[in-house]
Protein backbone atom coordinates (compact mmCIF):
# COMPACT_ATOMS: atom_id res chain seq x y z
CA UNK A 1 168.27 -47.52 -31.60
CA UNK A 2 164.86 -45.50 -32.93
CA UNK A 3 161.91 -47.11 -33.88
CA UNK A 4 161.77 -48.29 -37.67
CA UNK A 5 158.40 -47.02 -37.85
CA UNK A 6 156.41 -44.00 -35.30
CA UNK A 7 152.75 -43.60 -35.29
CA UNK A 8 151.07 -40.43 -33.53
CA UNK A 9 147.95 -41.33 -31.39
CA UNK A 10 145.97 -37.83 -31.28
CA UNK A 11 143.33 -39.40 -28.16
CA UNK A 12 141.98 -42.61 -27.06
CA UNK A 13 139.07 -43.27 -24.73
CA UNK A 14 140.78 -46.59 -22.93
CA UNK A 15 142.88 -46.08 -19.89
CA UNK A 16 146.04 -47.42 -21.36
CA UNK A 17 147.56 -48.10 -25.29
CA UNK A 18 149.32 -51.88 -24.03
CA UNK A 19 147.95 -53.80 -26.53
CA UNK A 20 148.81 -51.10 -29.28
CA UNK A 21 151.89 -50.44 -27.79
CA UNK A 22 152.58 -54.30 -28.06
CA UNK A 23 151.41 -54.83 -31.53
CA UNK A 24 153.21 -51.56 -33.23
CA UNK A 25 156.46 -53.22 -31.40
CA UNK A 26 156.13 -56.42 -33.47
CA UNK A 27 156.57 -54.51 -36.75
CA UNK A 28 159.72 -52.22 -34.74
CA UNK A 29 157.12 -49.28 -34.47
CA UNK A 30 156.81 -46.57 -31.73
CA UNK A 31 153.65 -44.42 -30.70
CA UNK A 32 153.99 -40.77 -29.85
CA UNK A 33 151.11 -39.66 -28.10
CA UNK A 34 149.26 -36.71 -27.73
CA UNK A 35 149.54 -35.33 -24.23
CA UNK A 36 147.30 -36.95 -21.71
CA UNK A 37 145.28 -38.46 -24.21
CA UNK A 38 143.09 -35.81 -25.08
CA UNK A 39 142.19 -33.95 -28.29
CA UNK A 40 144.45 -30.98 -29.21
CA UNK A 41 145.08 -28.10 -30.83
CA UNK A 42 145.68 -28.47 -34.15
CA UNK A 43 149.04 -26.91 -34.00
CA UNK A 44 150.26 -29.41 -31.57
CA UNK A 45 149.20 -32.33 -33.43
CA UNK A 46 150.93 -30.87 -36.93
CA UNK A 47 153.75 -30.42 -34.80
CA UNK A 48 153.45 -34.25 -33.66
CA UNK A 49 152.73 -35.17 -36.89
CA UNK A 50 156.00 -33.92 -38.69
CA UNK A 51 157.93 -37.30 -38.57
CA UNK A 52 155.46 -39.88 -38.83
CA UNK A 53 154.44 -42.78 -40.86
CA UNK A 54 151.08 -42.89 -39.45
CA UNK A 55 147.90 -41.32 -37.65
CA UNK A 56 145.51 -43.34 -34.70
CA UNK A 57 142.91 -40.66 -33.99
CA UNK A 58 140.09 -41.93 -32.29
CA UNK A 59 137.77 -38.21 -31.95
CA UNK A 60 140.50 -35.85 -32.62
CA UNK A 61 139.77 -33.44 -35.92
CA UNK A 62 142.71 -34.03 -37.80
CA UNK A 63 142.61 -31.16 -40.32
CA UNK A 64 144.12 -30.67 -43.81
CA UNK A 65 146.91 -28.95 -42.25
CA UNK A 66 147.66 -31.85 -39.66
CA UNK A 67 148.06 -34.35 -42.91
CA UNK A 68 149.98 -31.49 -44.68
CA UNK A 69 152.29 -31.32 -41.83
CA UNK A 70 153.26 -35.41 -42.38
CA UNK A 71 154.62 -36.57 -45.77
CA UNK A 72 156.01 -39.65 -44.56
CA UNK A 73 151.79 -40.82 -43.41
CA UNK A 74 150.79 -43.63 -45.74
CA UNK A 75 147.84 -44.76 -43.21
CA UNK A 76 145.00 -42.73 -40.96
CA UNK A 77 143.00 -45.42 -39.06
CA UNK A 78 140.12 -44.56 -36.78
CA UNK A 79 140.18 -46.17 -33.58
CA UNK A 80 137.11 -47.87 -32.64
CA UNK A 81 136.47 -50.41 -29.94
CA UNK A 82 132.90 -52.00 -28.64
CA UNK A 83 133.44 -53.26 -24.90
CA UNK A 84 130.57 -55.61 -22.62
CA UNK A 85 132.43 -54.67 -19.72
C-alpha cells in the first residue's frame, strides 16, 4: 500500500535521512529523493516534484517552476542542522 503522504528531498549534507525517514513514517509519509543527494537540474526536481505534498531542500534552488510543477505542496521547509561532532 503507497504512502498517505510523499515528500521530495532535493539534497542533504548528512550521510543518511534515518531519522527523517523515521519521523515522515509516523504520519504514513514517504521521501523521494533526489539522486545521490545532490542538487539538480531543475527539470529533474519539477519532474520529482509532480506528486508531492511537500519539499525538504536543504541548498537546492527550487525555482518558480519547481513549485509550479507541485499543486498538491502545502509545506517547503529548509533543512538546517548545527552538529559538535
Amino acid at each position: 500500500m503507497a504512502a498517505k503522504y510523499r515528500v521530495l528531498v532535493t539534497d542533504y549534507a548528512r550521510p543518511s535521512l534515518e531519522p527523517e525517514k523515521q519521523v515522515l513514517k509516523a504520519i504514513d509519509a514517504e521521501l523521494v529523493v533526489s539522486p545521490d543527494g545532490q542538487e539538480s537540474s531543475e527539470a529533474l526536481l519539477a519532474n520529482l516534484a509532480t506528486d508531492v505534498d511537500a519539499i525538504m531542500t536543504n541548498w537546492a534552488k527550487v525555482t518558480r517552476n519547481v513549485i509550479l510543477a507541485s499543486p498538491a505542496v502545502r509545506s517547503l521547509p529548509a533543512t538546517a542542522l548545527a552538529s559538535t561532532t
